[in-house]
Protein backbone atom coordinates (compact mmCIF):
# COMPACT_ATOMS: atom_id res chain seq x y z
CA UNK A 1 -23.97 -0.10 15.37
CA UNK A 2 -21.18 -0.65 18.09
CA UNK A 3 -17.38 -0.33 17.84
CA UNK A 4 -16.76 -3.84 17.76
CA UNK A 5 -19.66 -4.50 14.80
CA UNK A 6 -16.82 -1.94 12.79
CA UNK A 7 -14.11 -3.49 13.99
CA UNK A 8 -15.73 -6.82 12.24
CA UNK A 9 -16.53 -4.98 9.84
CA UNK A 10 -13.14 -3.25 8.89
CA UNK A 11 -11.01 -6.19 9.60
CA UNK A 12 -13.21 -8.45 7.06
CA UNK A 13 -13.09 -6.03 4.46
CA UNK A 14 -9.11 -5.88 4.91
CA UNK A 15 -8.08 -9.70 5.08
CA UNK A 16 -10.87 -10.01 1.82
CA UNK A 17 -9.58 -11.42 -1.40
CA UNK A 18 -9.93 -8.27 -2.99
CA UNK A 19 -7.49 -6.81 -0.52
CA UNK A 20 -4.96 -9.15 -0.80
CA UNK A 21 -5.28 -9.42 -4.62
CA UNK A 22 -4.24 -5.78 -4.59
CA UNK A 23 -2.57 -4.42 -1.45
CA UNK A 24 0.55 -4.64 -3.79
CA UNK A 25 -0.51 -1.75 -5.84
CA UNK A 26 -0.90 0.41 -3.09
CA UNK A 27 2.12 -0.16 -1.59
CA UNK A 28 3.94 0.68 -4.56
CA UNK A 29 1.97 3.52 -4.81
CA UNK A 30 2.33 5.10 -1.26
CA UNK A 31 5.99 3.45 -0.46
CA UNK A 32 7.40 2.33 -3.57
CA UNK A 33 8.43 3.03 -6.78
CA UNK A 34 5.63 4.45 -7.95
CA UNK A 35 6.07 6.92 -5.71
CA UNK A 36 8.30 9.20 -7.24
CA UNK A 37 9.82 9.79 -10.55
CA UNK A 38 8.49 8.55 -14.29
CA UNK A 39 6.63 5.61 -12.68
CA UNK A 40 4.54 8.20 -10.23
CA UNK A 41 3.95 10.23 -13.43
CA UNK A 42 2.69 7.14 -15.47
CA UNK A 43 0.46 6.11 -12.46
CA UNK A 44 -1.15 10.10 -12.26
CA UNK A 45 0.44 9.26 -8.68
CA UNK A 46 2.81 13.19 -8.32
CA UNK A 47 2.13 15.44 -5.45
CA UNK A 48 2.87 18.85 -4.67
CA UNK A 49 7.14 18.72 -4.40
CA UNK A 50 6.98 20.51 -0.62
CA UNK A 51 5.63 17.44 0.53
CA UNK A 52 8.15 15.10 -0.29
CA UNK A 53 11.09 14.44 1.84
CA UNK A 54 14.29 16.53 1.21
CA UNK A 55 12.47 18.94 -0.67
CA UNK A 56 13.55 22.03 1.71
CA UNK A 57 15.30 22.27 4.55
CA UNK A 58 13.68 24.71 6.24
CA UNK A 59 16.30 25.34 8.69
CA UNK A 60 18.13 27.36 5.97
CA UNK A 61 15.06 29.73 4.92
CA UNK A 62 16.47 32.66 6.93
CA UNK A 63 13.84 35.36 5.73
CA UNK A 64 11.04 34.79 8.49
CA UNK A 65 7.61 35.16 5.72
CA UNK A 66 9.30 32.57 3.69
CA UNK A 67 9.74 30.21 6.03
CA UNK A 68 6.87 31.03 7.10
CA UNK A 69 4.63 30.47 4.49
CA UNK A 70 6.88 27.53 3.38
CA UNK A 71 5.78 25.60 6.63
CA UNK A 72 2.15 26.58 5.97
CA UNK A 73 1.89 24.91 2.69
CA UNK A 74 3.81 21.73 4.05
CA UNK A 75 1.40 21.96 7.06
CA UNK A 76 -1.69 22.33 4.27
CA UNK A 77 -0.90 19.62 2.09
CA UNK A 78 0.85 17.13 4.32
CA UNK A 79 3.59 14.81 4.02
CA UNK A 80 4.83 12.24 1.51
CA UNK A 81 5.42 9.03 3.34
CA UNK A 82 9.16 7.87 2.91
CA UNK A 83 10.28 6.17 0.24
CA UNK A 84 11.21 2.30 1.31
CA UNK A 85 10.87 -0.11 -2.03
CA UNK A 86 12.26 0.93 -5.65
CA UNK A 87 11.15 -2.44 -6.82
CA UNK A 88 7.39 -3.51 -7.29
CA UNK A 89 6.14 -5.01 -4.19
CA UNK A 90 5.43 -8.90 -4.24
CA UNK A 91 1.84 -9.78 -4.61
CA UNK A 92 0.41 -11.26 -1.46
CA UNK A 93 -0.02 -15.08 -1.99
């Protein structure tokens, strides 16, 4: 198989019907107000709180093996993405 056959490949699966009937959900999952909150906890959708934005600010953790092992656990689990909708997203028509 060549890059371009899963190019094809990718960008038919992502403009598919399926896709669009639920890109939505995602997006309220990932960006939205699912994200954080009573709504993340309802969709099993809660991650571990270093890796949301504004959870520390790590320029304030003075003692050096905190901080330390503060930025190893955001570096291990990653980051939440921001927060842009706190309505549900439109459904793609």
């Amino acid at each position: 198989r060549s890059a371009r056959q899963f190019v094809k490949l990718m960008r038919q699966a992502l403009e598919s019907k399926y896709v669009s009937e639920n890109l939505h959900n995602w997006i309220d999952l990932i960006f939205g107000y699912k994200q954080t909150g009573e709504e993340a906890i309802k969709a099993d959708n809660v991650f571990y709180p270093l890796t949301y934005e504004g959870a520390v600010n790590i320029e304030k953790i003075k003692d050096a093996t905190q901080r330390a092992s503060i930025e190893a656990q955001i570096r291990e689990f990653g980051q939440t993405p921001r927060q842009i909708f706190t309505l549900p997203h439109p459904c793609r028509s």
